[in-house]
C-alpha atoms as a PDB file:
ATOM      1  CA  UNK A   1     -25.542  71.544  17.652  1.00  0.00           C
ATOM      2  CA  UNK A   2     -28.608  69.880  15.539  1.00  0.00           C
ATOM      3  CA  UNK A   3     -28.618  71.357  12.346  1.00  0.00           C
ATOM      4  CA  UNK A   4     -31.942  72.315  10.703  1.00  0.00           C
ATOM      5  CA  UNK A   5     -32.881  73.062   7.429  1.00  0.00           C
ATOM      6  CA  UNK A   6     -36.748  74.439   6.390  1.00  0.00           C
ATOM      7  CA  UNK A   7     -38.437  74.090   2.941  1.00  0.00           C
ATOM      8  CA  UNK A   8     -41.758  75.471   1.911  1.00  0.00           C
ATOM      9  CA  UNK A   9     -43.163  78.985   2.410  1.00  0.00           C
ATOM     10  CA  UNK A  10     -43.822  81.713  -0.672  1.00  0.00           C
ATOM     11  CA  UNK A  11     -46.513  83.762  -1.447  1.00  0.00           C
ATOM     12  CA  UNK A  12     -50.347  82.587  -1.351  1.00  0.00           C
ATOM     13  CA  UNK A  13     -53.777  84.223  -1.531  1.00  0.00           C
ATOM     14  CA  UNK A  14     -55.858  84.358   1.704  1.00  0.00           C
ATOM     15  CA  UNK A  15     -57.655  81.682   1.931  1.00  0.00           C
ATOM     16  CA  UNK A  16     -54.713  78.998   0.841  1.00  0.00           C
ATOM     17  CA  UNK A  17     -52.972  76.481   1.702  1.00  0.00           C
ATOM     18  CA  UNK A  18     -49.391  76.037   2.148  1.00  0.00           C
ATOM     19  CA  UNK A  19     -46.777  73.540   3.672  1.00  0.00           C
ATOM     20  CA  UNK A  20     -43.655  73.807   5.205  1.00  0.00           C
ATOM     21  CA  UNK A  21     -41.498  71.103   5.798  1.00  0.00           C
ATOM     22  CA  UNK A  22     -38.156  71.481   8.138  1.00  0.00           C
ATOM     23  CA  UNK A  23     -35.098  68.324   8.102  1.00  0.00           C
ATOM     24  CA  UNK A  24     -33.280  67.630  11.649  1.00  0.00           C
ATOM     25  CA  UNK A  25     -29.648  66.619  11.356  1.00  0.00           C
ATOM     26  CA  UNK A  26     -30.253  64.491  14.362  1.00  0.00           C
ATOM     27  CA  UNK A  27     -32.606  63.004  16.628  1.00  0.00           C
ATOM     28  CA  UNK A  28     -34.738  65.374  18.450  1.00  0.00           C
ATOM     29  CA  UNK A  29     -37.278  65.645  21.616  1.00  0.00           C
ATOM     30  CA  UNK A  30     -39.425  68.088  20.676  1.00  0.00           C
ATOM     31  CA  UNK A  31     -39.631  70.253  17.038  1.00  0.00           C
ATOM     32  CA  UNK A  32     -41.965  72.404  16.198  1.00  0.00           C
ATOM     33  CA  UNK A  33     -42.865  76.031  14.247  1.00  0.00           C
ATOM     34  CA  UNK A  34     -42.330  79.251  15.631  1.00  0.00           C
ATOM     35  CA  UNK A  35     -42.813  82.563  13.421  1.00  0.00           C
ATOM     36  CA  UNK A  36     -42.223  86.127  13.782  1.00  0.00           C
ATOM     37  CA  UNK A  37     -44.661  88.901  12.390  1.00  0.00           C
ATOM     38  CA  UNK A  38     -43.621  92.245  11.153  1.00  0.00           C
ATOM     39  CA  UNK A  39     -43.432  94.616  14.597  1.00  0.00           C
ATOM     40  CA  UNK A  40     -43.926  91.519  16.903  1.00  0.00           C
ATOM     41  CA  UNK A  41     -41.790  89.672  18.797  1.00  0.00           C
ATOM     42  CA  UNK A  42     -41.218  85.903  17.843  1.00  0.00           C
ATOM     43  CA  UNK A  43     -44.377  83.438  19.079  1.00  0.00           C
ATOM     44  CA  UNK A  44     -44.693  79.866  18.886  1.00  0.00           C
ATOM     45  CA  UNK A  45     -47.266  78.419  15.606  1.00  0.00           C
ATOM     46  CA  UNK A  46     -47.434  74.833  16.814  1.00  0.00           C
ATOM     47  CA  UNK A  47     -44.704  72.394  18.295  1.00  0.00           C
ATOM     48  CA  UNK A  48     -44.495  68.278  18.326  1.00  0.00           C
ATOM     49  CA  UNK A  49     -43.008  65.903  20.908  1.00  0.00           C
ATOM     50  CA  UNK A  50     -41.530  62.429  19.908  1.00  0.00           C
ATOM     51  CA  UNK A  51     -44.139  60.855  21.364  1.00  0.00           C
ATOM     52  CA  UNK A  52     -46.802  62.857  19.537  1.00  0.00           C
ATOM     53  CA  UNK A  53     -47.822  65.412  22.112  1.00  0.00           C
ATOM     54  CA  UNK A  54     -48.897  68.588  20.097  1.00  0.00           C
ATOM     55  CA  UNK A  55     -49.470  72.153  21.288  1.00  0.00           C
ATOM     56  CA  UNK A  56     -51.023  75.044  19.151  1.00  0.00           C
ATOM     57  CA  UNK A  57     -50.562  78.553  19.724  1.00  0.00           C
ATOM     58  CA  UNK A  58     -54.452  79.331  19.932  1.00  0.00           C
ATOM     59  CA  UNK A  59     -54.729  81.583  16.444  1.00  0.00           C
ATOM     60  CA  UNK A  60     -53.245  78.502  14.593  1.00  0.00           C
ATOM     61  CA  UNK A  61     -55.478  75.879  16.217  1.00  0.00           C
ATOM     62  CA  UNK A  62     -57.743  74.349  13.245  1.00  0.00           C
ATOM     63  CA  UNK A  63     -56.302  76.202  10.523  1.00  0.00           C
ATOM     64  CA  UNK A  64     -53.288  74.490  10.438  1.00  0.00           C
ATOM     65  CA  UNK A  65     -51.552  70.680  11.597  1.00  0.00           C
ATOM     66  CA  UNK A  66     -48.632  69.965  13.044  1.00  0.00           C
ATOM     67  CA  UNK A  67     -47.000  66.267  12.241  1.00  0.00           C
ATOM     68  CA  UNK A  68     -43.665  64.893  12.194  1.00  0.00           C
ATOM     69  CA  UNK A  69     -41.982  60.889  11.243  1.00  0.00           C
ATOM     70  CA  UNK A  70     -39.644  60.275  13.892  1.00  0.00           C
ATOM     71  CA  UNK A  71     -37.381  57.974  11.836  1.00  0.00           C
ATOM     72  CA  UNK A  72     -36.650  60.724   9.320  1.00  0.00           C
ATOM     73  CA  UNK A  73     -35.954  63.621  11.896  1.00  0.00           C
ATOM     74  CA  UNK A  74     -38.688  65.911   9.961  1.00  0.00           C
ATOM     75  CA  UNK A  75     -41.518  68.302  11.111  1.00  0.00           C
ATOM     76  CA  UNK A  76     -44.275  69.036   8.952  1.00  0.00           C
ATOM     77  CA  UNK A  77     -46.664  72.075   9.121  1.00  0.00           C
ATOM     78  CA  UNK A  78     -49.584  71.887   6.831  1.00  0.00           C
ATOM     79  CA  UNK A  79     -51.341  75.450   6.663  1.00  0.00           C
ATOM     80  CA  UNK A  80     -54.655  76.507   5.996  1.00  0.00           C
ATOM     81  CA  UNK A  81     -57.494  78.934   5.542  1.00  0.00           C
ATOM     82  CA  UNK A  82     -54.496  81.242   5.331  1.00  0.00           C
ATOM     83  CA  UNK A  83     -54.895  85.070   6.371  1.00  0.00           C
ATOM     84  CA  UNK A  84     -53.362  88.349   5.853  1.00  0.00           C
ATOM     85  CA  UNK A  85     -52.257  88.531   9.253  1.00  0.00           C
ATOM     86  CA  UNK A  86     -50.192  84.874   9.107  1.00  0.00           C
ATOM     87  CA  UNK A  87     -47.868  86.871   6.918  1.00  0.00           C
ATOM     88  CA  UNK A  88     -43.983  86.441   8.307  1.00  0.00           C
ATOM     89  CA  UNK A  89     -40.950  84.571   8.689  1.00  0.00           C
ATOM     90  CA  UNK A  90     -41.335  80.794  10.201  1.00  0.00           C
ATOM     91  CA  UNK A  91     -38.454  79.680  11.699  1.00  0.00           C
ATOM     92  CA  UNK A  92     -38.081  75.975  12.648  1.00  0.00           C
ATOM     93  CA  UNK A  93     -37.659  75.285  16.149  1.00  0.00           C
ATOM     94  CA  UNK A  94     -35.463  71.972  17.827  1.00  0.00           C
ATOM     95  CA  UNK A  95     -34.731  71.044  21.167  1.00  0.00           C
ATOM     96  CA  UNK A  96     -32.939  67.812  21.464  1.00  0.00           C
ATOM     97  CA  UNK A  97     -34.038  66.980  24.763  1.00  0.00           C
ATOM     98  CA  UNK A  98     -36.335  68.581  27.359  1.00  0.00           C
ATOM     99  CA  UNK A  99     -34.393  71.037  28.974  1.00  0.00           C
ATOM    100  CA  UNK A 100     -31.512  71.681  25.923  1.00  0.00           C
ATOM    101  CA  UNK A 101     -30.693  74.618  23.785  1.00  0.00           C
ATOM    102  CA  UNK A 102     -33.378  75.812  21.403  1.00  0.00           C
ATOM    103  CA  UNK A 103     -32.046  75.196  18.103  1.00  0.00           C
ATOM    104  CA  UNK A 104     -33.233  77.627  15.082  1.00  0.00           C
ATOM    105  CA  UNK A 105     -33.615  77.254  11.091  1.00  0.00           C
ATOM    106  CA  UNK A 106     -32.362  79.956   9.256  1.00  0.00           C
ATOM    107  CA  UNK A 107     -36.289  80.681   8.887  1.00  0.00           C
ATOM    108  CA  UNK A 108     -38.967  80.702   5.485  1.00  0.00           C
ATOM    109  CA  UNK A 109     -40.971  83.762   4.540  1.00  0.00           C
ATOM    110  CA  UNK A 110     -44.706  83.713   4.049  1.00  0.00           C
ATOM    111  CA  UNK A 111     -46.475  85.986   2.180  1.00  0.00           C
ATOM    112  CA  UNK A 112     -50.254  86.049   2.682  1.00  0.00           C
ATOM    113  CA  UNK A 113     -51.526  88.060  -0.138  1.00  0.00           C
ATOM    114  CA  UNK A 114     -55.538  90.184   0.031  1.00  0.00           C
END
């Protein structure tokens, strides 16, 4: 079981920048953000293979970026041009190989304030 933990998130107006920053207890194949939006079902922000392939969920594409240093087990997400509707919880996301469980964070709330 890889053990996660996320730092980052808060509150920020629209139009900001913020970072989030998530620690693997392990090393993994593939991390990445996912996030969950009040009344919606959980969708993927941007994940990260270990040999740098990235994938962006299409309203995150050049707004935010995705990076990650292998050697430390960490995933960045750097966020920006922040909008109302990026408001919710981000949960980290870990798979330690291609076809393993999907690990979870416990998940960071952000607040995108009007």
């Amino acid at each position: 079981q890889v053990q996660l933990v996320e730092s980052g998130g808060g509150l920020v107006q629209a139009g900001g920048s913020l970072r989030l920053s998530c620690q693997a207890s392990g090393m993994i194949f593939k991390m990445g953000w996912y996030r969950q939006r009040p009344g919606r079902q959980r969708e993927m922000v941007a994940t990260i293979t270990s040999g740098g392939t990235m994938d962006y969920a299409d309203l995150t594409k050049g707004r935010f970026t995705i990076s990650r240093h292998n050697a430390k087990n960490t995933v960045d997400l750097e966020m920006g041009s922040l909008e109302v509707e990026d408001t919710a919880f981000y949960y980290c996301y870990a798979r330690a190989w291609s076809n393993a469980p999907i690990n979870w964070g416990q998940g960071t709330q952000v607040t995108v304030l009007s």
